[in-house]
Protein backbone atom coordinates (compact mmCIF):
# COMPACT_ATOMS: atom_id res chain seq x y z
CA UNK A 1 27.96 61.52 101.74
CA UNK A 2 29.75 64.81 101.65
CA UNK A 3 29.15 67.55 98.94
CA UNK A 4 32.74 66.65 97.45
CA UNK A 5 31.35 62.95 96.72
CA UNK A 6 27.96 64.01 95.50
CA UNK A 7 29.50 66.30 93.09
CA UNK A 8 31.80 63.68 92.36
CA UNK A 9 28.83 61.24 91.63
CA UNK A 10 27.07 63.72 89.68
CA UNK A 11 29.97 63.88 87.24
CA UNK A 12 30.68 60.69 86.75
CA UNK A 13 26.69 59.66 86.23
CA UNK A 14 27.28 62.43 83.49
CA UNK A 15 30.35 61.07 81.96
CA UNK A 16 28.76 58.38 81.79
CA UNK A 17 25.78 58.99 80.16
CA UNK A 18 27.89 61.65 77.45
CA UNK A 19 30.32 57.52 77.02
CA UNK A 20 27.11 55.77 75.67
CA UNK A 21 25.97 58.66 73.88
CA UNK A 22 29.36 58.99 71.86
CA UNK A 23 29.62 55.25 71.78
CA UNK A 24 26.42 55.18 70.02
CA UNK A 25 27.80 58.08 67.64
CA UNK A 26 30.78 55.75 66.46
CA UNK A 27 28.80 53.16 65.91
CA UNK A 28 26.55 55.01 63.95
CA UNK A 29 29.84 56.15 62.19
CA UNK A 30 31.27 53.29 61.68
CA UNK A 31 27.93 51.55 60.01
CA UNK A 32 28.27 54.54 57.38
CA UNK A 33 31.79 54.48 56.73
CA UNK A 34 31.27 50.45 55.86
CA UNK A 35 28.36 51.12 53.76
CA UNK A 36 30.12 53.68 52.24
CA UNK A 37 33.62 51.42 51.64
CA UNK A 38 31.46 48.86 50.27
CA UNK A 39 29.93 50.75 48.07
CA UNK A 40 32.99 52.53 46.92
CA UNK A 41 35.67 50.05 46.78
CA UNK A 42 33.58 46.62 46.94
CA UNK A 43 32.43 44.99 44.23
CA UNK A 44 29.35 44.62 42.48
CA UNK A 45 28.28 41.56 43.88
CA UNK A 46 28.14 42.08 48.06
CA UNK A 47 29.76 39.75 49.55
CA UNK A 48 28.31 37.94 52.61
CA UNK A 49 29.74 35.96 55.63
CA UNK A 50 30.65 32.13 55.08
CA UNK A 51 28.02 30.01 54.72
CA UNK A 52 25.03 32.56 53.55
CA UNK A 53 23.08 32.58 50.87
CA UNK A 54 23.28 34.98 47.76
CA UNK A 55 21.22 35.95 44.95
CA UNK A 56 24.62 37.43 42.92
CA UNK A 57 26.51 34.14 42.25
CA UNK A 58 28.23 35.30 38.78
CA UNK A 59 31.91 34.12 38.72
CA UNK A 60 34.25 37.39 38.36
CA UNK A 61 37.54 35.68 39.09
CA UNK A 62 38.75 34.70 36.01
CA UNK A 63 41.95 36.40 34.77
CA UNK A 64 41.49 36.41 31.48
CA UNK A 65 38.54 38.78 29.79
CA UNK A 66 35.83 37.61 27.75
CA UNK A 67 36.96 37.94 24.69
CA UNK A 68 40.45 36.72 25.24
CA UNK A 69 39.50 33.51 27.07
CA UNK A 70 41.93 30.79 25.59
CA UNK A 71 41.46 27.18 24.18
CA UNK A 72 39.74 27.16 20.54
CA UNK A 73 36.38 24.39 21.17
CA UNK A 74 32.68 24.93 21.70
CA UNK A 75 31.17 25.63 24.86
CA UNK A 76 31.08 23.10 27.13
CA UNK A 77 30.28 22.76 31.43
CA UNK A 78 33.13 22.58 33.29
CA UNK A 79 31.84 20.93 37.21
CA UNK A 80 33.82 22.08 39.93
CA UNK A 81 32.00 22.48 43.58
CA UNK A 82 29.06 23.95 40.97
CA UNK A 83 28.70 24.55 37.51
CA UNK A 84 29.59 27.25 35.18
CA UNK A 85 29.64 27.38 31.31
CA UNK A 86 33.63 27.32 30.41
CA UNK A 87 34.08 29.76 27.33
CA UNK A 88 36.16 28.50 24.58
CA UNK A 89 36.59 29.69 20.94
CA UNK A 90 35.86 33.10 21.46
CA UNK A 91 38.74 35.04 19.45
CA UNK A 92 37.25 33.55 16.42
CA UNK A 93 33.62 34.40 17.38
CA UNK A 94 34.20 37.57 18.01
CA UNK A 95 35.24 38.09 14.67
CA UNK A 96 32.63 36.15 13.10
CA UNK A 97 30.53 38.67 11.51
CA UNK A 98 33.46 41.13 9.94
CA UNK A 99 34.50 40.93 6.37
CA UNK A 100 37.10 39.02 5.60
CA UNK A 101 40.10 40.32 2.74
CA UNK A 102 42.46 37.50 1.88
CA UNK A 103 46.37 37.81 2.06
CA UNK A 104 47.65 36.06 -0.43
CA UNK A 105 51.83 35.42 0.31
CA UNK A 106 53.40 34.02 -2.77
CA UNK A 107 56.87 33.66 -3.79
CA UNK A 108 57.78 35.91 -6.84
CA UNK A 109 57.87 34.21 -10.11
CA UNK A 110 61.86 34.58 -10.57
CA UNK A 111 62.04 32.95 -7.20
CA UNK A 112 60.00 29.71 -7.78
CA UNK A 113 62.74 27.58 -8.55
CA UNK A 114 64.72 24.79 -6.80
CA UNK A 115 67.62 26.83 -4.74
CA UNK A 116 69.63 23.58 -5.20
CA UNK A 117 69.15 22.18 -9.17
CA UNK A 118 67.37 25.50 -10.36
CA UNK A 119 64.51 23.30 -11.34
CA UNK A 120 61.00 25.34 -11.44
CA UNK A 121 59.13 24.64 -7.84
CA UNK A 122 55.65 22.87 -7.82
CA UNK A 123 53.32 24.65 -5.61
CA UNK A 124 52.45 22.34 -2.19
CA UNK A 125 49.57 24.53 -0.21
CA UNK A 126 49.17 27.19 2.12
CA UNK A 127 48.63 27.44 5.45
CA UNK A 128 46.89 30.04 7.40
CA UNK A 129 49.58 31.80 9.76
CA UNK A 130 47.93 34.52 11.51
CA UNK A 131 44.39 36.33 11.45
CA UNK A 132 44.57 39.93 12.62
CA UNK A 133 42.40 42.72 12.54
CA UNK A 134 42.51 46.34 10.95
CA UNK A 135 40.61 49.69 12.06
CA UNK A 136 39.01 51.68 8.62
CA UNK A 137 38.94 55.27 10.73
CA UNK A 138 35.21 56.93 9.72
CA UNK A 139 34.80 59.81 7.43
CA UNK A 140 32.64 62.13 6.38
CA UNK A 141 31.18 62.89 2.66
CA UNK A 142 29.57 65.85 1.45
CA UNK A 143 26.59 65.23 -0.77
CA UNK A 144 25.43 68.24 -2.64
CA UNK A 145 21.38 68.04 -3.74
CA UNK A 146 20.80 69.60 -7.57
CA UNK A 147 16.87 69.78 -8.31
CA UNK A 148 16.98 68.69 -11.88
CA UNK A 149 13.56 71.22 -14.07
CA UNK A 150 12.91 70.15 -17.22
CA UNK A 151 10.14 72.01 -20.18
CA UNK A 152 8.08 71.03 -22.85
CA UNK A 153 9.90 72.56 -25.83
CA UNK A 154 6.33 72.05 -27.71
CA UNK A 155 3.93 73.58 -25.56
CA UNK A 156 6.77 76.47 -25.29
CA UNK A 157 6.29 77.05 -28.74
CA UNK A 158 2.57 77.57 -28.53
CA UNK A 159 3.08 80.08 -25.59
CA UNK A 160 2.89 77.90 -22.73
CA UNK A 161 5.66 77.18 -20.05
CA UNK A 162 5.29 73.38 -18.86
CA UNK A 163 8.28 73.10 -16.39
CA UNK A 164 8.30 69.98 -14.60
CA UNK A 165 11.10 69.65 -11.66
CA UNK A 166 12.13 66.69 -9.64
CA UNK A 167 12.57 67.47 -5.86
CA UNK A 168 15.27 66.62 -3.34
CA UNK A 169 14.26 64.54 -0.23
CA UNK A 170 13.04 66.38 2.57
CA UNK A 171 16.29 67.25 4.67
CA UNK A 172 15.55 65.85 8.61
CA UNK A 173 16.26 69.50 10.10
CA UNK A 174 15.53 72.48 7.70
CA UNK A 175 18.96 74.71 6.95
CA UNK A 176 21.28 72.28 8.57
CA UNK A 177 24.45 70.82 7.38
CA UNK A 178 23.28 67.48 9.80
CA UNK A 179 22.26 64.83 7.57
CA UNK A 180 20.30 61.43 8.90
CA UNK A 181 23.30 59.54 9.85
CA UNK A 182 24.96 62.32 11.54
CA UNK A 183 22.31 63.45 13.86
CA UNK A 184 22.09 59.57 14.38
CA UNK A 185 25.64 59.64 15.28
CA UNK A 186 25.12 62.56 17.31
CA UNK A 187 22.83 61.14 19.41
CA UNK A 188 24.23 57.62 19.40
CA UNK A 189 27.70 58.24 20.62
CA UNK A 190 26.02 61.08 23.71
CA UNK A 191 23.87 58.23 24.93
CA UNK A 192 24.99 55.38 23.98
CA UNK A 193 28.47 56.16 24.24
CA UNK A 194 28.17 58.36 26.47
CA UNK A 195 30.44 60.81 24.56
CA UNK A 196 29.57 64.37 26.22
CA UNK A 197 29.79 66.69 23.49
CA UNK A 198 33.48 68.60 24.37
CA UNK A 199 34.63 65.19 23.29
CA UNK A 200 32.51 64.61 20.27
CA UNK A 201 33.64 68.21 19.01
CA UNK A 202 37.28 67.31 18.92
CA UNK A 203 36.37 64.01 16.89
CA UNK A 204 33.82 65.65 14.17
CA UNK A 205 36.95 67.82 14.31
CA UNK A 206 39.28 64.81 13.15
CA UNK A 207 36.56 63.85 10.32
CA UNK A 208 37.02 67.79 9.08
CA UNK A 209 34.14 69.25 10.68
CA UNK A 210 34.50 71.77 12.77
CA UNK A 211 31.69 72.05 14.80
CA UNK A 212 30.95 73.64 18.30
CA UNK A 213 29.28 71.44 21.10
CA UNK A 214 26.23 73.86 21.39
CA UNK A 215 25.51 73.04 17.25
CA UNK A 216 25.89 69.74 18.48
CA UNK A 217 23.34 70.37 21.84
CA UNK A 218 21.23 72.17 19.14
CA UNK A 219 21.29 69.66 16.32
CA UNK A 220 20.13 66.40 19.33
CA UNK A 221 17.23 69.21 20.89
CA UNK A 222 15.85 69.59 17.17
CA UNK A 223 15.98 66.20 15.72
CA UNK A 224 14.38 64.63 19.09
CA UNK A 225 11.78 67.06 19.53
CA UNK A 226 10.54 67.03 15.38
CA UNK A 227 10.91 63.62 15.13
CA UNK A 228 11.71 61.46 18.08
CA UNK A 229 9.21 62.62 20.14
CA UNK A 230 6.06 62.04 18.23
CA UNK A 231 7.31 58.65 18.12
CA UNK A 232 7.81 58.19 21.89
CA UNK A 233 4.05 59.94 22.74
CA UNK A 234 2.98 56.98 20.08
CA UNK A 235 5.14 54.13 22.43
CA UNK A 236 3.81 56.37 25.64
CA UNK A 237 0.41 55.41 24.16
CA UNK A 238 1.32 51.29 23.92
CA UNK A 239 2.65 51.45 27.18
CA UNK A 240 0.06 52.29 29.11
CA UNK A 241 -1.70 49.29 27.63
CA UNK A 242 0.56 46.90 29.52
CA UNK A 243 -0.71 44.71 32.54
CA UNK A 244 2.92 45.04 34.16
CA UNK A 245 5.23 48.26 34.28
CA UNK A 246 7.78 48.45 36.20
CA UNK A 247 9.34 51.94 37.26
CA UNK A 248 12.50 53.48 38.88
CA UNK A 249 14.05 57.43 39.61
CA UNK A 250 17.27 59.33 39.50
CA UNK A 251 19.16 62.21 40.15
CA UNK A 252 19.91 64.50 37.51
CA UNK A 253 21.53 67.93 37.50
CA UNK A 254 20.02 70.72 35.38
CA UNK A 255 21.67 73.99 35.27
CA UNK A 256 19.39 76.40 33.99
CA UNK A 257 16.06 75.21 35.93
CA UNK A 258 12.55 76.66 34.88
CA UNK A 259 11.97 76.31 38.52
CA UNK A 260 14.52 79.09 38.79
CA UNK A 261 16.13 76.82 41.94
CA UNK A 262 19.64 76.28 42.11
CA UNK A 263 21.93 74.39 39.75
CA UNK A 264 23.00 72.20 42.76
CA UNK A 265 18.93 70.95 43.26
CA UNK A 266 18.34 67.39 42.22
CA UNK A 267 16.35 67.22 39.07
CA UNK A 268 14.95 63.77 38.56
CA UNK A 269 15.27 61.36 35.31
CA UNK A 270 11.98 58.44 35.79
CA UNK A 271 11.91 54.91 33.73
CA UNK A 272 8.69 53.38 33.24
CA UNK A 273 9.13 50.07 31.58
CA UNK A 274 7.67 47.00 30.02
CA UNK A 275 7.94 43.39 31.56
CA UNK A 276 10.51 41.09 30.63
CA UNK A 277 7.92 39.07 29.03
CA UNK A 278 6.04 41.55 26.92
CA UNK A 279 5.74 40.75 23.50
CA UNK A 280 7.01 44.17 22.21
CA UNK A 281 9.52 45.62 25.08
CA UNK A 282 9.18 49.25 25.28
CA UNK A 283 11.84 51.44 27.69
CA UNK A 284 10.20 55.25 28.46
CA UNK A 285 12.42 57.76 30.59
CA UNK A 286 10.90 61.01 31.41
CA UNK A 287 13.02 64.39 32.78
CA UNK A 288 11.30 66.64 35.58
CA UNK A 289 12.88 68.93 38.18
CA UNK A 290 10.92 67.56 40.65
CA UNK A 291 10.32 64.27 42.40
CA UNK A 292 6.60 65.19 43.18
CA UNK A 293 3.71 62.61 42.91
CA UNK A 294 2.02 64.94 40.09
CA UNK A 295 5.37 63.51 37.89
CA UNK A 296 4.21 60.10 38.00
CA UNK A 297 0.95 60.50 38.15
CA UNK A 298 0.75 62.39 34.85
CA UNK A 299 2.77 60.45 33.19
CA UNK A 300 1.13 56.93 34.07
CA UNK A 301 -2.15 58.44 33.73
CA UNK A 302 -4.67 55.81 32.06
CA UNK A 303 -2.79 52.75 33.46
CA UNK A 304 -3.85 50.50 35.56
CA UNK A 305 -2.28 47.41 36.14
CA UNK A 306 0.61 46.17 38.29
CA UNK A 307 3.82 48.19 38.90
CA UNK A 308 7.34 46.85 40.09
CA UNK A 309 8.83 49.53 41.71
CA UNK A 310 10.69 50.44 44.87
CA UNK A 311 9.07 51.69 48.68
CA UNK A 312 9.10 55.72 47.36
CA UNK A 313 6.17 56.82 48.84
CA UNK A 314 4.69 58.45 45.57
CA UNK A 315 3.98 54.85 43.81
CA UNK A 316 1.82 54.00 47.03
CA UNK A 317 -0.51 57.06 45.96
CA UNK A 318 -1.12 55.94 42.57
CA UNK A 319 -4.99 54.87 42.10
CA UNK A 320 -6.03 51.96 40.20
CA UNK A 321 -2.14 50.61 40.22
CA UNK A 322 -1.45 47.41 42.79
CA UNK A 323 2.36 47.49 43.66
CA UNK A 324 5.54 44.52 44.00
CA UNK A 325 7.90 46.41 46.12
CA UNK A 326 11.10 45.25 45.77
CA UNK A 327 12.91 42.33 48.18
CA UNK A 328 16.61 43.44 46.59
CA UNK A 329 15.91 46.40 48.46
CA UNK A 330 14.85 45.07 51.75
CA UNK A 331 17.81 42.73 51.97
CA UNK A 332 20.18 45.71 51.31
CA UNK A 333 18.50 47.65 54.26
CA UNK A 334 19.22 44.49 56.73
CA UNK A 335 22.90 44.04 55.00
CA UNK A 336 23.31 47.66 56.18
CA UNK A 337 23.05 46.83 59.16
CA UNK A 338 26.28 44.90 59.45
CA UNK A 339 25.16 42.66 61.86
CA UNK A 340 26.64 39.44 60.36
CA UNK A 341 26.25 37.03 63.41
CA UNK A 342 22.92 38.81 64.63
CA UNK A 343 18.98 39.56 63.34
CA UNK A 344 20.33 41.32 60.15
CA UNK A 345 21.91 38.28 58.88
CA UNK A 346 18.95 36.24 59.31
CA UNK A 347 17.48 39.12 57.50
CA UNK A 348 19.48 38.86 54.94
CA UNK A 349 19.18 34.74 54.84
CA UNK A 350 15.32 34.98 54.48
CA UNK A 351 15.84 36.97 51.42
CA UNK A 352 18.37 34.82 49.54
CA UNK A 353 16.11 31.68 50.40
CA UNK A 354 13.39 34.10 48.49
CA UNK A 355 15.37 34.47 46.01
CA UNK A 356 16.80 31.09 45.40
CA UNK A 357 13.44 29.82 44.89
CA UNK A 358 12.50 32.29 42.23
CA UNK A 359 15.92 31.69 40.37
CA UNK A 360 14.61 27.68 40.25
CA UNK A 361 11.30 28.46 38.94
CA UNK A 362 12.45 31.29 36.47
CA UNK A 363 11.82 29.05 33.37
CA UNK A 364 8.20 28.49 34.29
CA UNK A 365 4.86 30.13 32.96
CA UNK A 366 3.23 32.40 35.22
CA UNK A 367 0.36 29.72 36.17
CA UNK A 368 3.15 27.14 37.36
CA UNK A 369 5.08 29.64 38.90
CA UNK A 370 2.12 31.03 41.30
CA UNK A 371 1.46 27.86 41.78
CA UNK A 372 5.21 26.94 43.29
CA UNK A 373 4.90 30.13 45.20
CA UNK A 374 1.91 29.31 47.26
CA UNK A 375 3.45 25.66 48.12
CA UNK A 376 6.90 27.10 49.27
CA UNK A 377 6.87 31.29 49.04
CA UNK A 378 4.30 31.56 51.09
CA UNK A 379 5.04 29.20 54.04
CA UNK A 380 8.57 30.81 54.10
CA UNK A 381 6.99 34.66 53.98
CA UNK A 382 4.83 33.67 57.13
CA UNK A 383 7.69 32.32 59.03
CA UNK A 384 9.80 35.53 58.12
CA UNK A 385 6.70 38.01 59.20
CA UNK A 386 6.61 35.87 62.60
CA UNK A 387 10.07 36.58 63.03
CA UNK A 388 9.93 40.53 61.79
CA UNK A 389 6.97 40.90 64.38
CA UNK A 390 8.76 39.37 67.14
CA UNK A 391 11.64 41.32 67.54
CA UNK A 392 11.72 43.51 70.04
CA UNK A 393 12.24 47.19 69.51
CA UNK A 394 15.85 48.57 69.20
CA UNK A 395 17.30 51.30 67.64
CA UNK A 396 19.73 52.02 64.85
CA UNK A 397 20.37 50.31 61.46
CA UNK A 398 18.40 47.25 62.42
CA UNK A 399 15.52 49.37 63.55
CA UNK A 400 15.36 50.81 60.03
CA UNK A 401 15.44 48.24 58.25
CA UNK A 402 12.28 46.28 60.09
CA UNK A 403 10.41 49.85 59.63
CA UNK A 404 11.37 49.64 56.38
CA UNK A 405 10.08 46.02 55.58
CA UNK A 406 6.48 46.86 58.05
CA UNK A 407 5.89 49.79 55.81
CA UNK A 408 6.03 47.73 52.97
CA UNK A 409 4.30 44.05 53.76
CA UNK A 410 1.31 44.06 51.87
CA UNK A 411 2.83 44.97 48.46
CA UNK A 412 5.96 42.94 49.16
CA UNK A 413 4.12 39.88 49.12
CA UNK A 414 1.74 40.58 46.36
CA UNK A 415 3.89 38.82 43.90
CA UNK A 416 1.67 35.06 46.03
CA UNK A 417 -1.13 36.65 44.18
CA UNK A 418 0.33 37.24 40.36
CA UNK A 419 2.79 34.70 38.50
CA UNK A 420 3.59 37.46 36.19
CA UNK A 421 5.02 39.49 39.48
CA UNK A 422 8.61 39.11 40.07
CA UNK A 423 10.28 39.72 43.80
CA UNK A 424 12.88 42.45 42.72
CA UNK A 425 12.56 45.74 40.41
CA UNK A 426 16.41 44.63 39.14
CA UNK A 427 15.12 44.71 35.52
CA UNK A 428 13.89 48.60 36.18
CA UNK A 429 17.17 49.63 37.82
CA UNK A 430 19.34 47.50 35.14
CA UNK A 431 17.26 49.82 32.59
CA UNK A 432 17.99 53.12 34.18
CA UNK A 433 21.99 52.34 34.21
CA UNK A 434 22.69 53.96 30.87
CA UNK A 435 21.77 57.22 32.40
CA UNK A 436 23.94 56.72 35.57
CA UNK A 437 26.80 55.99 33.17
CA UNK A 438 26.08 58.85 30.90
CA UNK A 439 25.69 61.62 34.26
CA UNK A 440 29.21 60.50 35.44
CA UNK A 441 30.61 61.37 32.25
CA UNK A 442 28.76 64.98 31.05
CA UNK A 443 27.74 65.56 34.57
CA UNK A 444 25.03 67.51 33.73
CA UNK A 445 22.30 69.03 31.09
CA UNK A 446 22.79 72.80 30.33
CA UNK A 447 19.02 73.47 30.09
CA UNK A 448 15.46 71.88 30.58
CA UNK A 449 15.05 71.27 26.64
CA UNK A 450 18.74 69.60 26.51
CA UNK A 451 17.41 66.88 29.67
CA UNK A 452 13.80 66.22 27.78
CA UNK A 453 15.74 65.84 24.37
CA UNK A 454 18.05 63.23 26.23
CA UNK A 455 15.09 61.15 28.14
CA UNK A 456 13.77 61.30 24.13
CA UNK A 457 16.81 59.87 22.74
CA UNK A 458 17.53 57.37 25.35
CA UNK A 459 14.05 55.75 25.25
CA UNK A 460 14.14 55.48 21.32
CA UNK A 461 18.22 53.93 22.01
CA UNK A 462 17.59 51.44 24.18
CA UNK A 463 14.03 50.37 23.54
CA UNK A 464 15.86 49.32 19.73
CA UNK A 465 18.15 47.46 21.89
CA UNK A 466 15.53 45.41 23.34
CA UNK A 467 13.83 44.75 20.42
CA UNK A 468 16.98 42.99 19.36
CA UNK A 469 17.89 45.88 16.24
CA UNK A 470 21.47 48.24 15.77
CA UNK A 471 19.95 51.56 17.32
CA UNK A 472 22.51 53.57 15.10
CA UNK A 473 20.86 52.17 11.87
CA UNK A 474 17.47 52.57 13.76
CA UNK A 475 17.70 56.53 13.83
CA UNK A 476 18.94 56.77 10.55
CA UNK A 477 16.38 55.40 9.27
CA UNK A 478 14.17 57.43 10.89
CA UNK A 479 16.10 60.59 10.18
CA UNK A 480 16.02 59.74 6.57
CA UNK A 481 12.08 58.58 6.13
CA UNK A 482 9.86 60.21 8.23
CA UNK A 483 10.24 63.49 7.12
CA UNK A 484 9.37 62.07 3.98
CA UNK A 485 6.42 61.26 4.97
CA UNK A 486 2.92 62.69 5.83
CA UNK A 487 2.96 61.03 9.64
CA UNK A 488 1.32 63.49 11.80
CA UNK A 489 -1.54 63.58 9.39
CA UNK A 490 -1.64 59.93 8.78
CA UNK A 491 -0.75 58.36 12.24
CA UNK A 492 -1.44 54.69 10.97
CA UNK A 493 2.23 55.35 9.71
CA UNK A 494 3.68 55.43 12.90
CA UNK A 495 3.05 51.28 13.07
CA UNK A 496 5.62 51.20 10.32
CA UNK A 497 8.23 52.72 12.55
CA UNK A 498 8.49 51.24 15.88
CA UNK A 499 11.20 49.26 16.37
CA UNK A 500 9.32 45.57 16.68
CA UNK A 501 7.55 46.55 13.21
CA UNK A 502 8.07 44.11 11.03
CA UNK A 503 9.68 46.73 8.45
CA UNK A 504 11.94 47.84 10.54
CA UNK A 505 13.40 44.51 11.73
CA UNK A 506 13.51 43.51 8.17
CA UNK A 507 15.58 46.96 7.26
CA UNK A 508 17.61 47.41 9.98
CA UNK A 509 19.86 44.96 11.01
CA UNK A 510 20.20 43.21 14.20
CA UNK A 511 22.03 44.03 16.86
CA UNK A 512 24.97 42.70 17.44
CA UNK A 513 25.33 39.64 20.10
CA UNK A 514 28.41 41.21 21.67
CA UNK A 515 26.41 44.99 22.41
CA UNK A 516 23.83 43.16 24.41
CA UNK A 517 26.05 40.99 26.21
CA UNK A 518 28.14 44.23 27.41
């Protein structure tokens, strides 16, 4: 071989090798830019080759939208290839619980004769022709407090001044024009709403207020940290109490950091909830810049129990906690993979077979449904493990995701051990959606104080939610009575005040069907 051919060789043994590499590359490349596209653009739901199984099996192709589904009967089940409940009637539920106001359409008296003889017309009936709805903008009221003093006219005669003087309620934030139901409103439409408060100032604006959006920031800081936040130390307190928590993280943006880091560094918002079947659901968040074990293990100190949660290393620190790591997650780390004819859809199928069985036995008490898991979970989990161990080693996606599930096996398969476990943390990331929503509308918080008062008023929100009452009414009620009260001293007081008391759900009225279904 001449030097001309070796050389040759060399290069193309080098072009070669720089082919697979790049081939790799696009691969690699494409894999993100599907995850990506699917994530951007696809919908909620992932959709799955022909034949598999799924977990997500709402129907989202009807044209019409809830509330404007047509026909006018009760609910009935409409069998196609499977079943589905066919809505009917729901224009006039909808409108069920609004006042009504009559229109009465009469002919004038001079008119109520025969157009023919001029006899005087007999009245036949009426008929209803049309129900339509009509929008009472909000507004606001000033109410100015007098202190009424009144004397003893006798004992003033004798020398002595008896003045007696009847006191205005404690106001809920000293020297502030903010009564109850507007810091209620405040804090209802930023996180409920998700109103960011450039938005709100232009409506207080429309009500004739003119108000700036840091009175506004100031007026949600104050109210949640005097009042709000005694209360959520007191649910803290109940939580911990729970035998099952479950727990989930995001990002959060915090401009001025205490950290002194930059704006751009991810700040973290943590959920710690109830389960679904605790008698009094509770729904915690908690702000920190950090995403540091010392986070979650201060703020779950005292607990132990059993904790849904997904494979961030910090849970698996926790002491005296047992983990359920989450299956959702594993099958979307072998759907990544977008190997549909290869080992990442039989990933995927060994998850939705999972799952299929837990959606048949979701009506079941814990005893009957550990009991159904041992007979068919656990048969199926063995044969998936055989499979997971028997792959050989490869790189890429797939490779991830079987590191992913190995890491994981012991606490993905304590849920054979605990009826009360479930196989996904769903419920946990379903609870820490109304902060996603609210971050892509205001972005960010301006300060530390502005993110704690938020994780405050967001766990007070949506834990009234879940106990079934109007969360609006809920802080105004709150606003108005505790600082009437002597509650720090007294902290029996505070049973009065959460929202599964039974004087709360008795004074504040229940939320409405169509909030919890949105």
């Amino acid at each position: 071989m001449t030097e001309l051919e070796k050389k040759l060789m060399k290069q193309i043994e080098h072009l070669t090798i720089q082919n697979e590499k790049q081939a790799k590359q696009i691969e690699q490349l494409i894999n993100q830019l599907t995850n990506m596209n699917r994530r951007l653009f696809g919908t909620s739901s992932e959709k799955n080759p022909q034949g598999q199984l799924s977990f997500f099996e709402e129907d989202n192709n009807s044209p019409f939208s809830e509330a404007e589904q047509p026909a006018d009967k009760a609910v009935e089940i409409e069998t196609i290839s499977y079943q589905r409940k066919k809505y009917q009637g729901q224009r006039a539920d909808i409108t069920r619980d609004l006042p009504i106001v009559v229109e009465e359409h009469t002919l004038p008296s001079d008119s109520q004769v025969c157009s023919c003889c001029a006899s005087p017309l007999k009245h036949l009936g009426k008929r209803e022709a049309r129900t339509e709805l009509e929008f009472i903008p909000a507004h606001l009221v000033k109410h100015v407090h007098y202190e009424h003093a009144y004397e003893c006219l006798a004992c003033k005669k004798t020398g002595q001044n008896h003045i007696l003087r009847q006191k205005a309620p404690e106001p809920a934030l000293a020297k502030s024009l903010a009564g109850p139901s507007v810091l209620a409103c405040n804090l209802y439409q930023k996180l409920e709403m998700s109103i960011p408060y450039h938005r709100q100032e232009k409506e207080w604006a429309r009500y004739g207020l003119k108000v700036s959006r840091r009175t506004l920031a100031n007026w949600a800081i104050r109210s949640s940290e005097e009042w709000l936040e005694p209360l959520y130390q007191q649910m803290r307190e109940k939580l911990l109490l729970e035998p099952v928590l479950s727990a989930d993280e995001t990002t959060y943006q915090i401009l001025r950091r205490a950290d002194e880091k930059s704006a751009t560094a991810d700040a973290r918002i943590w959920l710690f909830r109830t389960a679904e079947a605790a008698e009094h659901p509770i729904i915690l968040y908690h702000s920190s810049e950090t995403r540091r074990f010392e986070v979650a293990e201060t703020f779950l100190k005292g607990f132990q129990g059993l904790l849904h949660c997904d494979g961030y290393s910090v849970y698996q620190k926790l002491e005296d906690v047992q983990l359920q790591t989450c299956w959702a997650h594993v099958r979307r780390k072998f759907l990544e993979t977008n190997d549909s004819n290869g080992q990442g859809a039989v990933g995927v199928h060994y998850c939705d077979q999972l799952f299929k069985l837990e959606r048949q036995w979701k009506d079941l008490s814990p005893e009957e449904r550990l009991q159904q898991r041992q007979l068919e979970s656990k048969p199926l989990l063995k044969e998936f493990w055989g499979w997971l161990d028997a792959l050989v080693t490869m790189k890429g996606p797939l490779q991830k995701a079987v590191d992913y599930t190995q890491k994981l096996r012991d606490s993905l398969q304590r849920f054979l051990t605990d009826g009360r476990l479930f196989i996904s943390n769903n419920l946990a990331e379903r609870s820490i959606r109304p902060v996603t929503v609210g971050r892509k509308n205001w972005y960010f918080s301006t300060s530390v104080a502005g993110a704690h008062a938020n994780t405050i008023g967001y766990s007070v929100i949506q834990t009234a939610k879940e106990n079934g009452i109007d969360p609006f009414e809920y802080l105004t009620v709150l606003f108005t009575e505790l600082p009437q009260l002597n509650i720090f001293q007294d902290s029996e007081q505070w049973e009065n005040y959460f929202p599964w008391s039974p004087y709360i759900q008795a004074k504040v009225k229940p939320l409405s069907k169509h909030i919890k279904q949105a």
